[in-house]
PDB file of N, CA and C in Angstrom:
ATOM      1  N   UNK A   1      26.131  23.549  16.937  1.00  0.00           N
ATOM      2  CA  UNK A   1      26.668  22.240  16.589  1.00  0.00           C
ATOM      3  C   UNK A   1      27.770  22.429  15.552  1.00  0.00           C
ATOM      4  N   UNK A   2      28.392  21.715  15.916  1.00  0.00           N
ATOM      5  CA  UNK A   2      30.156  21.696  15.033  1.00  0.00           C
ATOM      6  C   UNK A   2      29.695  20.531  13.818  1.00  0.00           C
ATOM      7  N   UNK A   3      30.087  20.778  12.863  1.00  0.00           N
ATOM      8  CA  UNK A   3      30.313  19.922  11.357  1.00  0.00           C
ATOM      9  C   UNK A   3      31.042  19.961  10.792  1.00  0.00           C
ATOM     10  N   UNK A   4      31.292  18.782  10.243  1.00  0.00           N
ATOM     11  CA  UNK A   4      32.755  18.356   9.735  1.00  0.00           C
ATOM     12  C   UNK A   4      32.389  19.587   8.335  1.00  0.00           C
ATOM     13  N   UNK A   5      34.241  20.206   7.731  1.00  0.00           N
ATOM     14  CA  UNK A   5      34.260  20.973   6.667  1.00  0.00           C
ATOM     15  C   UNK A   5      33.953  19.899   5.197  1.00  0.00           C
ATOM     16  N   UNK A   6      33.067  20.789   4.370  1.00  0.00           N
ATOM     17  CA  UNK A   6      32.312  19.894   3.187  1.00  0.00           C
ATOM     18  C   UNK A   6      33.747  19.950   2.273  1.00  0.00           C
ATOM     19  N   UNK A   7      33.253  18.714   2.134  1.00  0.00           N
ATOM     20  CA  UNK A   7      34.745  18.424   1.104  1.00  0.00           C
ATOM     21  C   UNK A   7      34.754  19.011  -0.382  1.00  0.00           C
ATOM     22  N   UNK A   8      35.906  19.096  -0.413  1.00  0.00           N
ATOM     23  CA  UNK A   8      35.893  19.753  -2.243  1.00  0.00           C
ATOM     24  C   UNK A   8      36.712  18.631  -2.887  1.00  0.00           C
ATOM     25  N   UNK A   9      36.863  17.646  -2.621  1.00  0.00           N
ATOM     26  CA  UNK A   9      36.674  16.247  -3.964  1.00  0.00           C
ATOM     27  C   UNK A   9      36.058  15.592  -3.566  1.00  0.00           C
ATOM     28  N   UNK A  10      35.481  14.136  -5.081  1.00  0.00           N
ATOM     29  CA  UNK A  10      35.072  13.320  -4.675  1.00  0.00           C
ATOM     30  C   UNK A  10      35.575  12.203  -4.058  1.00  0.00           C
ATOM     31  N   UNK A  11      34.661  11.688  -3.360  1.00  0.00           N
ATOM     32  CA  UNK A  11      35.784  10.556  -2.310  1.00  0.00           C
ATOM     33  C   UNK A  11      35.282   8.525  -2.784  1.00  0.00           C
ATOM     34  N   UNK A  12      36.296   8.116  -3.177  1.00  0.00           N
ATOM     35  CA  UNK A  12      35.497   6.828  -3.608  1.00  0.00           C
ATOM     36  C   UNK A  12      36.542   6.190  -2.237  1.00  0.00           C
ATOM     37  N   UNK A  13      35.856   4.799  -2.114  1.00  0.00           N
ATOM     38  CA  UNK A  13      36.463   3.604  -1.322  1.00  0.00           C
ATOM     39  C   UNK A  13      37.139   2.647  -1.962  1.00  0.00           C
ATOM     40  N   UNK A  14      38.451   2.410  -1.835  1.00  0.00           N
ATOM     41  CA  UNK A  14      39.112   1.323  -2.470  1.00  0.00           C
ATOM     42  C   UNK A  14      38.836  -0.059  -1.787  1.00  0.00           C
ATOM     43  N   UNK A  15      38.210  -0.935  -2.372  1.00  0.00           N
ATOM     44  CA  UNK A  15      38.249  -2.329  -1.554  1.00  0.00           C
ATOM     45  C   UNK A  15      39.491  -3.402  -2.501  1.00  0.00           C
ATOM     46  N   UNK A  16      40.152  -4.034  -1.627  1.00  0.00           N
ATOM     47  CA  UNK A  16      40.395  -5.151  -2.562  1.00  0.00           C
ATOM     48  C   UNK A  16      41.140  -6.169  -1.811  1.00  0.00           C
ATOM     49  N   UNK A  17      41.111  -7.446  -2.035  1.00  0.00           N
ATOM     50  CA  UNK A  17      41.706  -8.703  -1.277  1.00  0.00           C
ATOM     51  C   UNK A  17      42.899  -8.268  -0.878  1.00  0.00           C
ATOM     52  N   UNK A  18      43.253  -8.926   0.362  1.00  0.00           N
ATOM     53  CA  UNK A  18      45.482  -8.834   0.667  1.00  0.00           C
ATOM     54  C   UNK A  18      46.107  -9.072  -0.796  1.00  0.00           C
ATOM     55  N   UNK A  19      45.243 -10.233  -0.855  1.00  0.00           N
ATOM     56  CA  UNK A  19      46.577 -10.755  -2.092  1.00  0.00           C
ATOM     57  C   UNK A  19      46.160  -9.591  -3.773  1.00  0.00           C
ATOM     58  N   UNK A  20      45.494  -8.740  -3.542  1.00  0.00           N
ATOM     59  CA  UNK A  20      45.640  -7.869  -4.505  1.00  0.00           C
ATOM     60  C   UNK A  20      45.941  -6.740  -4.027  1.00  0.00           C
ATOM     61  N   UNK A  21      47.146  -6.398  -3.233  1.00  0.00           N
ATOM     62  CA  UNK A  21      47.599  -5.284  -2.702  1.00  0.00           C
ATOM     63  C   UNK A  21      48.506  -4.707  -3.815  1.00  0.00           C
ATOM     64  N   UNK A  22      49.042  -5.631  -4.617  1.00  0.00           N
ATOM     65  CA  UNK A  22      49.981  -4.847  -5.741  1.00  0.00           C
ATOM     66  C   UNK A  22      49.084  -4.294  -6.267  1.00  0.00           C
ATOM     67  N   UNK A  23      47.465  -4.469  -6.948  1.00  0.00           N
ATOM     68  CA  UNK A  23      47.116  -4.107  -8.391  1.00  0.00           C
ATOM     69  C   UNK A  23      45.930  -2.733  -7.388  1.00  0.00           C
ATOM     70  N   UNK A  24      45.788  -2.707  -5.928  1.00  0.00           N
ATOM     71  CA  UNK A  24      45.233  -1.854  -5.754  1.00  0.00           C
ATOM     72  C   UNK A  24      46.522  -0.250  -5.413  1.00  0.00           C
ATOM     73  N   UNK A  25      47.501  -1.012  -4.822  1.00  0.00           N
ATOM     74  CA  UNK A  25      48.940   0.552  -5.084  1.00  0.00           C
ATOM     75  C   UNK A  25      48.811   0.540  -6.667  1.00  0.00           C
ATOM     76  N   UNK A  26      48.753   0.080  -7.378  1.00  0.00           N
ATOM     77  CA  UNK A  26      48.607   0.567  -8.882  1.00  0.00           C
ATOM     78  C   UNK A  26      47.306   1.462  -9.047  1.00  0.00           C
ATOM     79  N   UNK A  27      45.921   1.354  -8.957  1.00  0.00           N
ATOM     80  CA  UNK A  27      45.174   1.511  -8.786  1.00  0.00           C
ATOM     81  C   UNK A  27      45.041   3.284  -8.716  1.00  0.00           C
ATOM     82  N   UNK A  28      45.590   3.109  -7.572  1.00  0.00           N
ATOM     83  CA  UNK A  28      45.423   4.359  -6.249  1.00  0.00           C
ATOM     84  C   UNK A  28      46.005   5.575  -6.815  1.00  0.00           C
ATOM     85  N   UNK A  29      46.864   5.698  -7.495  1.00  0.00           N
ATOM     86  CA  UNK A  29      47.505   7.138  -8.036  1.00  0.00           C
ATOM     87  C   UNK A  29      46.796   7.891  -9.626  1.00  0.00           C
ATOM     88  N   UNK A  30      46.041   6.278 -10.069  1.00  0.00           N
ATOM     89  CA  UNK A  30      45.379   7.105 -10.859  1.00  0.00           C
ATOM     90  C   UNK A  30      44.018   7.778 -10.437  1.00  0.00           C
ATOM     91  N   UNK A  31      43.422   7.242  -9.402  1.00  0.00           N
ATOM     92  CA  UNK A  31      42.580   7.847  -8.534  1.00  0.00           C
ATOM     93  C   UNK A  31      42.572   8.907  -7.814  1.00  0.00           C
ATOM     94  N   UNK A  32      43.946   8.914  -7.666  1.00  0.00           N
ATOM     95  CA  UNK A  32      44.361  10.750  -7.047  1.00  0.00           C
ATOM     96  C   UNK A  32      44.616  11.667  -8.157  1.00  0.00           C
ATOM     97  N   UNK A  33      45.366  10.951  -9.143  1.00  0.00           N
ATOM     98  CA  UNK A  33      45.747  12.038 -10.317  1.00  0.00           C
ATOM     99  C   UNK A  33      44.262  12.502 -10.757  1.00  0.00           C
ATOM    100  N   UNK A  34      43.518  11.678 -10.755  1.00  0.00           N
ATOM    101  CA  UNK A  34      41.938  12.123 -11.512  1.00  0.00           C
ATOM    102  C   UNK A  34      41.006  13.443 -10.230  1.00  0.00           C
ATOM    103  N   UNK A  35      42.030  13.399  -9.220  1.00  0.00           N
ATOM    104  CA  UNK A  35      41.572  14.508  -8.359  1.00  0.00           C
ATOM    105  C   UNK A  35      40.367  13.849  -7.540  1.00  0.00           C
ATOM    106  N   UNK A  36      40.708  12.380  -7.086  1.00  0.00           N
ATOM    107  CA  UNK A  36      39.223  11.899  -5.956  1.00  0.00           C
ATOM    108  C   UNK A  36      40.286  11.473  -5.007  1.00  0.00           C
ATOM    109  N   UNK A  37      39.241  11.882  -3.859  1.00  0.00           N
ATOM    110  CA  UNK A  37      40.328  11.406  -2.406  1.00  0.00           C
ATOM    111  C   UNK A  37      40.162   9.922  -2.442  1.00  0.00           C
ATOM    112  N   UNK A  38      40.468   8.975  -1.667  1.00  0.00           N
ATOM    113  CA  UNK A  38      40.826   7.487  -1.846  1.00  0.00           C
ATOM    114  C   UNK A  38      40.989   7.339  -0.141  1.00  0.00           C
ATOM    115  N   UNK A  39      39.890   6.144   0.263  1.00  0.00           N
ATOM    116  CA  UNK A  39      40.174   5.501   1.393  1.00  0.00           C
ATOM    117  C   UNK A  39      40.273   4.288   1.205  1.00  0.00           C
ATOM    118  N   UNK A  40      40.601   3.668   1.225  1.00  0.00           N
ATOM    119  CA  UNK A  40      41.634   2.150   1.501  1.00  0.00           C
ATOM    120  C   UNK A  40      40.982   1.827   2.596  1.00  0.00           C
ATOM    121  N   UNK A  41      40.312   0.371   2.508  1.00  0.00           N
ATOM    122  CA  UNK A  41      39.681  -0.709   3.661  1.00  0.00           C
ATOM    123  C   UNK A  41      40.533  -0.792   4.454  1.00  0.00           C
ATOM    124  N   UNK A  42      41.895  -1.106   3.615  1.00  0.00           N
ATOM    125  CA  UNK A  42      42.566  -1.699   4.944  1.00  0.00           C
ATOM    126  C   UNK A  42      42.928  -0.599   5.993  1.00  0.00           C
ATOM    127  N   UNK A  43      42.800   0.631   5.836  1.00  0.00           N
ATOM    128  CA  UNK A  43      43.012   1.644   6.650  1.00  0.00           C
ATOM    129  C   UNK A  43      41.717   2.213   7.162  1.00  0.00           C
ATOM    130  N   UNK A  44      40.908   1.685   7.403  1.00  0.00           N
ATOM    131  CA  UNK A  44      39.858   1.717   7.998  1.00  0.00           C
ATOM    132  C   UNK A  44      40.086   1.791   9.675  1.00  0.00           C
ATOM    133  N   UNK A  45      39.489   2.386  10.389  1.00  0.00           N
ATOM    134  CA  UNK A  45      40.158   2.077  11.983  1.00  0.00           C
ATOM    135  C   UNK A  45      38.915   2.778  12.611  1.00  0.00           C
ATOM    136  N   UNK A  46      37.843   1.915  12.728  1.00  0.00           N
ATOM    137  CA  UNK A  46      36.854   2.387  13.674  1.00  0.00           C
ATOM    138  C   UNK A  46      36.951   1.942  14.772  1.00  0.00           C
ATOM    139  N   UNK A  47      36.056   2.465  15.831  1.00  0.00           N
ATOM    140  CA  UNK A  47      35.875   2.007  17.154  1.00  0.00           C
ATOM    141  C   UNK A  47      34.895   0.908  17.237  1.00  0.00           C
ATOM    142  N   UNK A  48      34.354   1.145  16.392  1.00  0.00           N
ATOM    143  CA  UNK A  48      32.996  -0.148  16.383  1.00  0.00           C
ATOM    144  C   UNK A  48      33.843  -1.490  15.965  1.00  0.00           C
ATOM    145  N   UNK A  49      32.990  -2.095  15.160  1.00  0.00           N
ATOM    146  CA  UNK A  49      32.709  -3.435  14.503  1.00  0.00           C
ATOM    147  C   UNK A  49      33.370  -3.148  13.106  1.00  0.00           C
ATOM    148  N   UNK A  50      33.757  -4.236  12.682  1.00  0.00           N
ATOM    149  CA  UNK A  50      34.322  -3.677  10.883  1.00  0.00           C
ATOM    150  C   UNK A  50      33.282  -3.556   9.844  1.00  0.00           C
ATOM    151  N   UNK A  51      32.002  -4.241  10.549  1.00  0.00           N
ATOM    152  CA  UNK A  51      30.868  -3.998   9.434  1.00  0.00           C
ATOM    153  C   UNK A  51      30.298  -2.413   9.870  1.00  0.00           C
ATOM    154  N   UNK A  52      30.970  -1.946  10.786  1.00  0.00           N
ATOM    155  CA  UNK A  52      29.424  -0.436  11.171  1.00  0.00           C
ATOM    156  C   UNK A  52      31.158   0.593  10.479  1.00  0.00           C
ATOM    157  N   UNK A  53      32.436  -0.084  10.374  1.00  0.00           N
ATOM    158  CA  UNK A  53      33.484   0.881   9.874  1.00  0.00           C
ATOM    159  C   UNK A  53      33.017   1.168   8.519  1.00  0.00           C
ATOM    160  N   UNK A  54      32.878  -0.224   7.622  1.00  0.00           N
ATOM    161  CA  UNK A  54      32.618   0.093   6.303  1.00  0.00           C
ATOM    162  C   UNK A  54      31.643   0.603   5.647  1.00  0.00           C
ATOM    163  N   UNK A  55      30.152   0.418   6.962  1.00  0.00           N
ATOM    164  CA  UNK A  55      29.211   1.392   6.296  1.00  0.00           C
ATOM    165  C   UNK A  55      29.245   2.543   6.645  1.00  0.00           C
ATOM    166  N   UNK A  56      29.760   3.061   6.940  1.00  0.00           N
ATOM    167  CA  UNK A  56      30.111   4.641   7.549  1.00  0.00           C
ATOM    168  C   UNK A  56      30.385   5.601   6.203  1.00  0.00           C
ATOM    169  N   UNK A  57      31.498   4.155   6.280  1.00  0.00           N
ATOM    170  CA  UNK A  57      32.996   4.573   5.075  1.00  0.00           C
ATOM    171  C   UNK A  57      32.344   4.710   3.630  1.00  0.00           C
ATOM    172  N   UNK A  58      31.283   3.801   3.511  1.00  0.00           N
ATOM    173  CA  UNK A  58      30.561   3.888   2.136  1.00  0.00           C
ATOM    174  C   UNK A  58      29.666   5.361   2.616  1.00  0.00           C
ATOM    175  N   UNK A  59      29.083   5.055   3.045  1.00  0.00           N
ATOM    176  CA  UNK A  59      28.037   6.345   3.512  1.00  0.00           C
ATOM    177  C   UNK A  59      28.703   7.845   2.981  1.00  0.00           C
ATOM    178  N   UNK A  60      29.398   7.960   3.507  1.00  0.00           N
ATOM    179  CA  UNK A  60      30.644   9.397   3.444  1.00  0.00           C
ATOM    180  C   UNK A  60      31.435   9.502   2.026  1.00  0.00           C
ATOM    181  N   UNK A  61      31.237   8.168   1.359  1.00  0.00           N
ATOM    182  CA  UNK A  61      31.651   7.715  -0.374  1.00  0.00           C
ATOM    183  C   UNK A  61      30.913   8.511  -1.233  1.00  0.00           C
ATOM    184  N   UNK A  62      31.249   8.818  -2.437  1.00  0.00           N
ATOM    185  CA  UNK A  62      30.626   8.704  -3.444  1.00  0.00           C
ATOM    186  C   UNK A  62      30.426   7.640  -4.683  1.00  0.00           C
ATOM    187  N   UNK A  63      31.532   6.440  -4.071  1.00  0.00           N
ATOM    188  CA  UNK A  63      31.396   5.677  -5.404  1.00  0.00           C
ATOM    189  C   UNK A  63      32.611   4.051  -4.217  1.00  0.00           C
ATOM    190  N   UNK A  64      32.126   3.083  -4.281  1.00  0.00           N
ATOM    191  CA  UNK A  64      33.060   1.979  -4.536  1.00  0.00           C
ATOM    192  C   UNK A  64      33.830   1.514  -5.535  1.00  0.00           C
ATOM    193  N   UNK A  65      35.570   1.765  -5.459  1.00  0.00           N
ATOM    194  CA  UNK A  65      35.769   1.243  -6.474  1.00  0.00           C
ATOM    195  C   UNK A  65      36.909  -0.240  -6.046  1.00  0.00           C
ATOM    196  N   UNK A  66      36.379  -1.281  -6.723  1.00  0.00           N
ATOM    197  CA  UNK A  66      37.233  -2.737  -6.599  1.00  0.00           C
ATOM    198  C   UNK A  66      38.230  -3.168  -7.301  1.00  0.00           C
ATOM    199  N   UNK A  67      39.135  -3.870  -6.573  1.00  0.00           N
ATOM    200  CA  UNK A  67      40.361  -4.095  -7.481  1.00  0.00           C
ATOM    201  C   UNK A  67      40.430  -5.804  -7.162  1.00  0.00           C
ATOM    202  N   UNK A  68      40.130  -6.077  -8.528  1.00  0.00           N
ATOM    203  CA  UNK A  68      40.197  -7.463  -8.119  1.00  0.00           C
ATOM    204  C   UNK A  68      41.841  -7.866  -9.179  1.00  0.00           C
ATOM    205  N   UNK A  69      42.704  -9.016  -8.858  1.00  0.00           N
ATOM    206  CA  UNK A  69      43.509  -9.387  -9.498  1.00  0.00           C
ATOM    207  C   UNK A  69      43.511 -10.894  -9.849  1.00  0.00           C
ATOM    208  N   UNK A  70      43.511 -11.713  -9.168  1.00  0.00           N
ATOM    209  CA  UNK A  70      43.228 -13.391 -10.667  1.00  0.00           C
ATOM    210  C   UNK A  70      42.382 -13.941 -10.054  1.00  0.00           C
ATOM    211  N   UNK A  71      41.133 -13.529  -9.446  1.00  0.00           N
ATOM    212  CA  UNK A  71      40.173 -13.895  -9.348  1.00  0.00           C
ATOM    213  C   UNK A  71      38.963 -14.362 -10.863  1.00  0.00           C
ATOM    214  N   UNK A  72      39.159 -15.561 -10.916  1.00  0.00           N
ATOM    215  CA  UNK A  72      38.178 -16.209 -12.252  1.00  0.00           C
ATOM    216  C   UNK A  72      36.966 -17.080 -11.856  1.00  0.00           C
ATOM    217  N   UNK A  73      36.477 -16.638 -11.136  1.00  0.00           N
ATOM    218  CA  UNK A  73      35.235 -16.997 -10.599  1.00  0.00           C
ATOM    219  C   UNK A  73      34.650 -16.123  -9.451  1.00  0.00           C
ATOM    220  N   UNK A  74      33.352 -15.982  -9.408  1.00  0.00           N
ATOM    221  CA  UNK A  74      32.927 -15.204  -8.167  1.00  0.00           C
ATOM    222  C   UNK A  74      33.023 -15.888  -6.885  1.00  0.00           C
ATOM    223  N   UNK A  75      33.353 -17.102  -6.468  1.00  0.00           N
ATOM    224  CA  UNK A  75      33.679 -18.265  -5.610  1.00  0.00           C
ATOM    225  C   UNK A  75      35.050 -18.097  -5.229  1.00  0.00           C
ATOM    226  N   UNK A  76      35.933 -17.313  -5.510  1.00  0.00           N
ATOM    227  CA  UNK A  76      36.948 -16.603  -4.961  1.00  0.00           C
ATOM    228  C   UNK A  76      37.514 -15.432  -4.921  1.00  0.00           C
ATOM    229  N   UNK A  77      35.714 -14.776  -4.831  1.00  0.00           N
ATOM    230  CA  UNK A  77      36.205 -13.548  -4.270  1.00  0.00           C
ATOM    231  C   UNK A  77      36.119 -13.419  -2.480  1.00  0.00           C
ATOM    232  N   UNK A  78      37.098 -12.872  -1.995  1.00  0.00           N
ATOM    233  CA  UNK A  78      37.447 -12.735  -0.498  1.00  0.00           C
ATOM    234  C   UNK A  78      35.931 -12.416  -0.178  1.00  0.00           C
ATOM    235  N   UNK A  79      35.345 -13.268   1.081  1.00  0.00           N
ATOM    236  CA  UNK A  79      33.894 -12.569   1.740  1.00  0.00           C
ATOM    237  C   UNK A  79      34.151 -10.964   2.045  1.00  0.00           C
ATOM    238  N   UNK A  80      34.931 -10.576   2.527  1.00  0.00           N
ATOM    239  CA  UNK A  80      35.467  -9.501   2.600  1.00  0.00           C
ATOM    240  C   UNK A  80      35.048  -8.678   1.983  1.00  0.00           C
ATOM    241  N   UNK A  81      35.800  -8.813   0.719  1.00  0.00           N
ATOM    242  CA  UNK A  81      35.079  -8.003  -0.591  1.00  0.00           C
ATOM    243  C   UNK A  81      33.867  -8.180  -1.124  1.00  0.00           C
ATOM    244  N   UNK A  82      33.403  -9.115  -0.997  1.00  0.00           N
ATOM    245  CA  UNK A  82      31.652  -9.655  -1.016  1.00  0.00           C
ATOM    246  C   UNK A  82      31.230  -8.545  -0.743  1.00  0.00           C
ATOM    247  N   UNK A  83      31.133  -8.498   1.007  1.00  0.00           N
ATOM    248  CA  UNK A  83      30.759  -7.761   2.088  1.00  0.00           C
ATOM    249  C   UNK A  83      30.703  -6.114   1.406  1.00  0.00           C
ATOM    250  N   UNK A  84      31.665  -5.802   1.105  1.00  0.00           N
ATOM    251  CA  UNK A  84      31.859  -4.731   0.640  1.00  0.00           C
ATOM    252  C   UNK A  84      31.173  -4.121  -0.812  1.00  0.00           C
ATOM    253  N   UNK A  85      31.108  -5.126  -1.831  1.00  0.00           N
ATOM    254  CA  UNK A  85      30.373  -4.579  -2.743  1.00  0.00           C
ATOM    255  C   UNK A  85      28.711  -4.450  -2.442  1.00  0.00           C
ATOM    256  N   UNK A  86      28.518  -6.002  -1.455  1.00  0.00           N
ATOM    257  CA  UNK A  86      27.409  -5.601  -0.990  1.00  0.00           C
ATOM    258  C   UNK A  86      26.755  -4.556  -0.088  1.00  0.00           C
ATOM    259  N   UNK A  87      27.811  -3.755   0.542  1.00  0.00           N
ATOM    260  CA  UNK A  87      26.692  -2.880   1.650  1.00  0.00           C
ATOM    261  C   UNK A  87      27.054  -1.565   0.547  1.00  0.00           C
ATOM    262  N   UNK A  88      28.125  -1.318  -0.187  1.00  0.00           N
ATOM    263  CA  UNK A  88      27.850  -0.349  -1.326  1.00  0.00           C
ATOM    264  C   UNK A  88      26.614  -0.285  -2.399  1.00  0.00           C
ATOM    265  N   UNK A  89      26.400  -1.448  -2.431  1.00  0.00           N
ATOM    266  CA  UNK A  89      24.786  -1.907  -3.362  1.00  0.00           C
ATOM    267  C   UNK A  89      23.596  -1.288  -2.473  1.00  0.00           C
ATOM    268  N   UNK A  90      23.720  -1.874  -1.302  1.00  0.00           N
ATOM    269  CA  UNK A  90      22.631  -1.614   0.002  1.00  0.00           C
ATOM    270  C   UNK A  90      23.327   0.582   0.399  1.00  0.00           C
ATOM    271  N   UNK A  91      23.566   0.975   0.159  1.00  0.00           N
ATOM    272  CA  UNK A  91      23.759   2.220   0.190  1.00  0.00           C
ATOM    273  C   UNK A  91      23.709   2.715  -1.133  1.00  0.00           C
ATOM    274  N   UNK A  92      23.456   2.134  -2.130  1.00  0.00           N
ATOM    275  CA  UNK A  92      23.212   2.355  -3.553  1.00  0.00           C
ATOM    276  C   UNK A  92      24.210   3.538  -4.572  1.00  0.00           C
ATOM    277  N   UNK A  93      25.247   2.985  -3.927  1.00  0.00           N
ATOM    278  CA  UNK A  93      26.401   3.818  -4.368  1.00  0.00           C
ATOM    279  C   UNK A  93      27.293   2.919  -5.730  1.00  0.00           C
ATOM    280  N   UNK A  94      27.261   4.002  -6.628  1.00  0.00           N
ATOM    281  CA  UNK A  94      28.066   3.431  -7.764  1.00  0.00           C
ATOM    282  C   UNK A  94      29.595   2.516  -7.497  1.00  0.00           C
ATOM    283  N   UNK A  95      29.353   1.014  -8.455  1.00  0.00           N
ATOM    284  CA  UNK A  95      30.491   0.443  -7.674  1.00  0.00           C
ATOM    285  C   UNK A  95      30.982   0.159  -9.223  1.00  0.00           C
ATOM    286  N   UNK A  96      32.658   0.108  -9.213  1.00  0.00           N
ATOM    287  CA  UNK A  96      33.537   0.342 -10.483  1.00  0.00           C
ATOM    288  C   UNK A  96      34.660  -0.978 -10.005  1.00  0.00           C
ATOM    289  N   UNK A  97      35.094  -1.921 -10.966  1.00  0.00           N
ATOM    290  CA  UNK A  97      35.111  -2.798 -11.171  1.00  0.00           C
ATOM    291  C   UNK A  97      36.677  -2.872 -11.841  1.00  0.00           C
ATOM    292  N   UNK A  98      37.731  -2.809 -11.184  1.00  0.00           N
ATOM    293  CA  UNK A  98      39.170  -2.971 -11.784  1.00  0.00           C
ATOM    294  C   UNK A  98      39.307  -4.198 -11.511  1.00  0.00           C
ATOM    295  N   UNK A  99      40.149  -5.172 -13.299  1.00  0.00           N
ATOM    296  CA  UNK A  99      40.282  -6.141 -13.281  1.00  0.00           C
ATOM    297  C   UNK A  99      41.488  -6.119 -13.426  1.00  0.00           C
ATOM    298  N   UNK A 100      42.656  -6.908 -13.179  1.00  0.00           N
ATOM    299  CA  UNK A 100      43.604  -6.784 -13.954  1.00  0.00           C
ATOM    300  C   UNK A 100      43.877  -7.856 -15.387  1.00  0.00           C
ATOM    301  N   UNK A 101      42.759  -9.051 -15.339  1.00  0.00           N
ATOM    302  CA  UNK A 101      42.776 -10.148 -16.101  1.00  0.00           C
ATOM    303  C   UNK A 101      41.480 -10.405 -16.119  1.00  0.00           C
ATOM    304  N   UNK A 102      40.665  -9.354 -17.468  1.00  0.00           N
ATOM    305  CA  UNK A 102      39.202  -9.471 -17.442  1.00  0.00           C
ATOM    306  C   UNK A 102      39.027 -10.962 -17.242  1.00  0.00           C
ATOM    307  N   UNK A 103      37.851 -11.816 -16.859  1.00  0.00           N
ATOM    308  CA  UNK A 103      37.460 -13.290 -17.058  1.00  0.00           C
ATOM    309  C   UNK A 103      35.954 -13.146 -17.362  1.00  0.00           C
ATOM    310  N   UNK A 104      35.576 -14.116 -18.457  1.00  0.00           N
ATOM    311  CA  UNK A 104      34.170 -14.190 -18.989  1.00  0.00           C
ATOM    312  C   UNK A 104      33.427 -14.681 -17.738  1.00  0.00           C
ATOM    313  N   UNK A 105      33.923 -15.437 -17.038  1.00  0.00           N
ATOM    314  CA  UNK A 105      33.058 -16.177 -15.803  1.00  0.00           C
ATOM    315  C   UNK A 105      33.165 -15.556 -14.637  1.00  0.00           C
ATOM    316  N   UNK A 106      33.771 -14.374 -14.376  1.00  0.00           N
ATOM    317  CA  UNK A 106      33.493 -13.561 -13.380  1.00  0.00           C
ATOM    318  C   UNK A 106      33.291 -11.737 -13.518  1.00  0.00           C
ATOM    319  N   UNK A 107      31.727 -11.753 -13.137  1.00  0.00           N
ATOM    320  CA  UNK A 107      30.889 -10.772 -13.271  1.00  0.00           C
ATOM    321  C   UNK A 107      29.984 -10.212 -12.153  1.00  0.00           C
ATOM    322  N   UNK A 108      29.201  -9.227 -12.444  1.00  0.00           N
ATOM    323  CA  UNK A 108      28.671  -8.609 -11.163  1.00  0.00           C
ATOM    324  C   UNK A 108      27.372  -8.171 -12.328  1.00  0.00           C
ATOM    325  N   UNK A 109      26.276  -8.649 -12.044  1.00  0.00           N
ATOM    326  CA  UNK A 109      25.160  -7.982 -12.909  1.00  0.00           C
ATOM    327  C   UNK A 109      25.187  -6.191 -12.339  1.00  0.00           C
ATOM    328  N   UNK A 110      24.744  -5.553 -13.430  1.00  0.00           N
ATOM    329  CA  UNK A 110      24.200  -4.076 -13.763  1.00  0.00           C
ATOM    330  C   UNK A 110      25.949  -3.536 -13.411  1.00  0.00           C
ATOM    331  N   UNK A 111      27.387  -4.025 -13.050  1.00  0.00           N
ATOM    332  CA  UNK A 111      28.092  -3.539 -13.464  1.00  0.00           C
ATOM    333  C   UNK A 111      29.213  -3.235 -14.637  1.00  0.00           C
ATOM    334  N   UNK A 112      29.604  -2.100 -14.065  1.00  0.00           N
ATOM    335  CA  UNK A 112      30.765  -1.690 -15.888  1.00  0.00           C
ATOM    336  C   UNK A 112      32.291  -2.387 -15.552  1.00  0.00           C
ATOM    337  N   UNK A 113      32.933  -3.329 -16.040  1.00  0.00           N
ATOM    338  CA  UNK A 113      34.243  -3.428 -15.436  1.00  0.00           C
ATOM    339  C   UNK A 113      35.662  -2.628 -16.624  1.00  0.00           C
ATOM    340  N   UNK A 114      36.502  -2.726 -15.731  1.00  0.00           N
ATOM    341  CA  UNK A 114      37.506  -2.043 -16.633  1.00  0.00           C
ATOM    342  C   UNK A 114      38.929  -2.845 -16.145  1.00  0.00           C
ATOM    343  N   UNK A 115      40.014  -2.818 -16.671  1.00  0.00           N
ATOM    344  CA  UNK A 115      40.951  -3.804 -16.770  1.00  0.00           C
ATOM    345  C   UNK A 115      41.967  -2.468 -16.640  1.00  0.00           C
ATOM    346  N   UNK A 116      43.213  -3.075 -15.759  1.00  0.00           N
ATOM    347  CA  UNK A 116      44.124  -1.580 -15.188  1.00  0.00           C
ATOM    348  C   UNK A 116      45.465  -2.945 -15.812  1.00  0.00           C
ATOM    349  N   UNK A 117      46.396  -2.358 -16.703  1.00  0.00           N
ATOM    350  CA  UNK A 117      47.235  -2.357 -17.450  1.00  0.00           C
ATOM    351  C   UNK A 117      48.064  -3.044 -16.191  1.00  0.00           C
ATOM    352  N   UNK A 118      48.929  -4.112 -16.612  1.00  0.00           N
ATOM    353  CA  UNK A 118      50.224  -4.881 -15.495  1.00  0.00           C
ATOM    354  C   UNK A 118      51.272  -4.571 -15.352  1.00  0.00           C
ATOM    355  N   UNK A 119      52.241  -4.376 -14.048  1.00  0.00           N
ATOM    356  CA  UNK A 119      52.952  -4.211 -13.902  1.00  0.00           C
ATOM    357  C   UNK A 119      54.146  -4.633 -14.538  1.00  0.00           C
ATOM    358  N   UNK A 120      53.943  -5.591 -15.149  1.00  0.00           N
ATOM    359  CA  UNK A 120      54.947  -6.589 -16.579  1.00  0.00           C
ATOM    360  C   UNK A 120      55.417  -5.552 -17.696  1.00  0.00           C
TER     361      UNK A 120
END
């Protein structure tokens, strides 16, 4: 039996809404400079279903990391990204929390968030 070659970095999943496509290309190079490979949802391209793509994609992860941008409530975060922090929870994989505009009213119990500096 043939197996895929074991990787020599760690690999996290980038999730984050369309409309935070600027603050996740920001995101993304410090994630490579830190030496972890980076898959991007939106480049996801399974044959299945998009829910059996992303648990794959977490599965093969070592870590979810989210990029949220002016989201100030958990009531607008994309189901999308819901979806996503949730089957990373349900695969019990560490999930990391980029804000670009911390907000007191939007939180994720038992996580750490961190705030990624603006393009301004």
């Amino acid at each position: 039996m043939i197996s895929a070659p074991p990787r020599t970095r760690s690999q996290v999943v980038l999730s984050f809404a369309r409309s935070d496509r600027e603050l996740a290309d920001r995101v993304e190079p410090t994630l490579l400079d830190a030496g972890l490979e980076v898959v991007r949802m939106n480049q996801l391209r399974g044959a299945g279903e998009y829910n059996d793509a992303v648990r794959l994609a977490l599965k093969r992860a070592d870590a979810l990391v989210v990029a949220l941008g002016g989201h100030r409530r958990e009531a607008q975060v994309p189901a999308s990204v819901t979806f996503e922090i949730g089957a990373a929870m349900g695969a019990e994989k560490p999930i990391f929390v980029v804000v670009e505009q911390p907000q007191s009213g939007c939180r994720l119990r038992r996580r750490e968030w961190s705030s990624c500096p603006s393009s301004d």
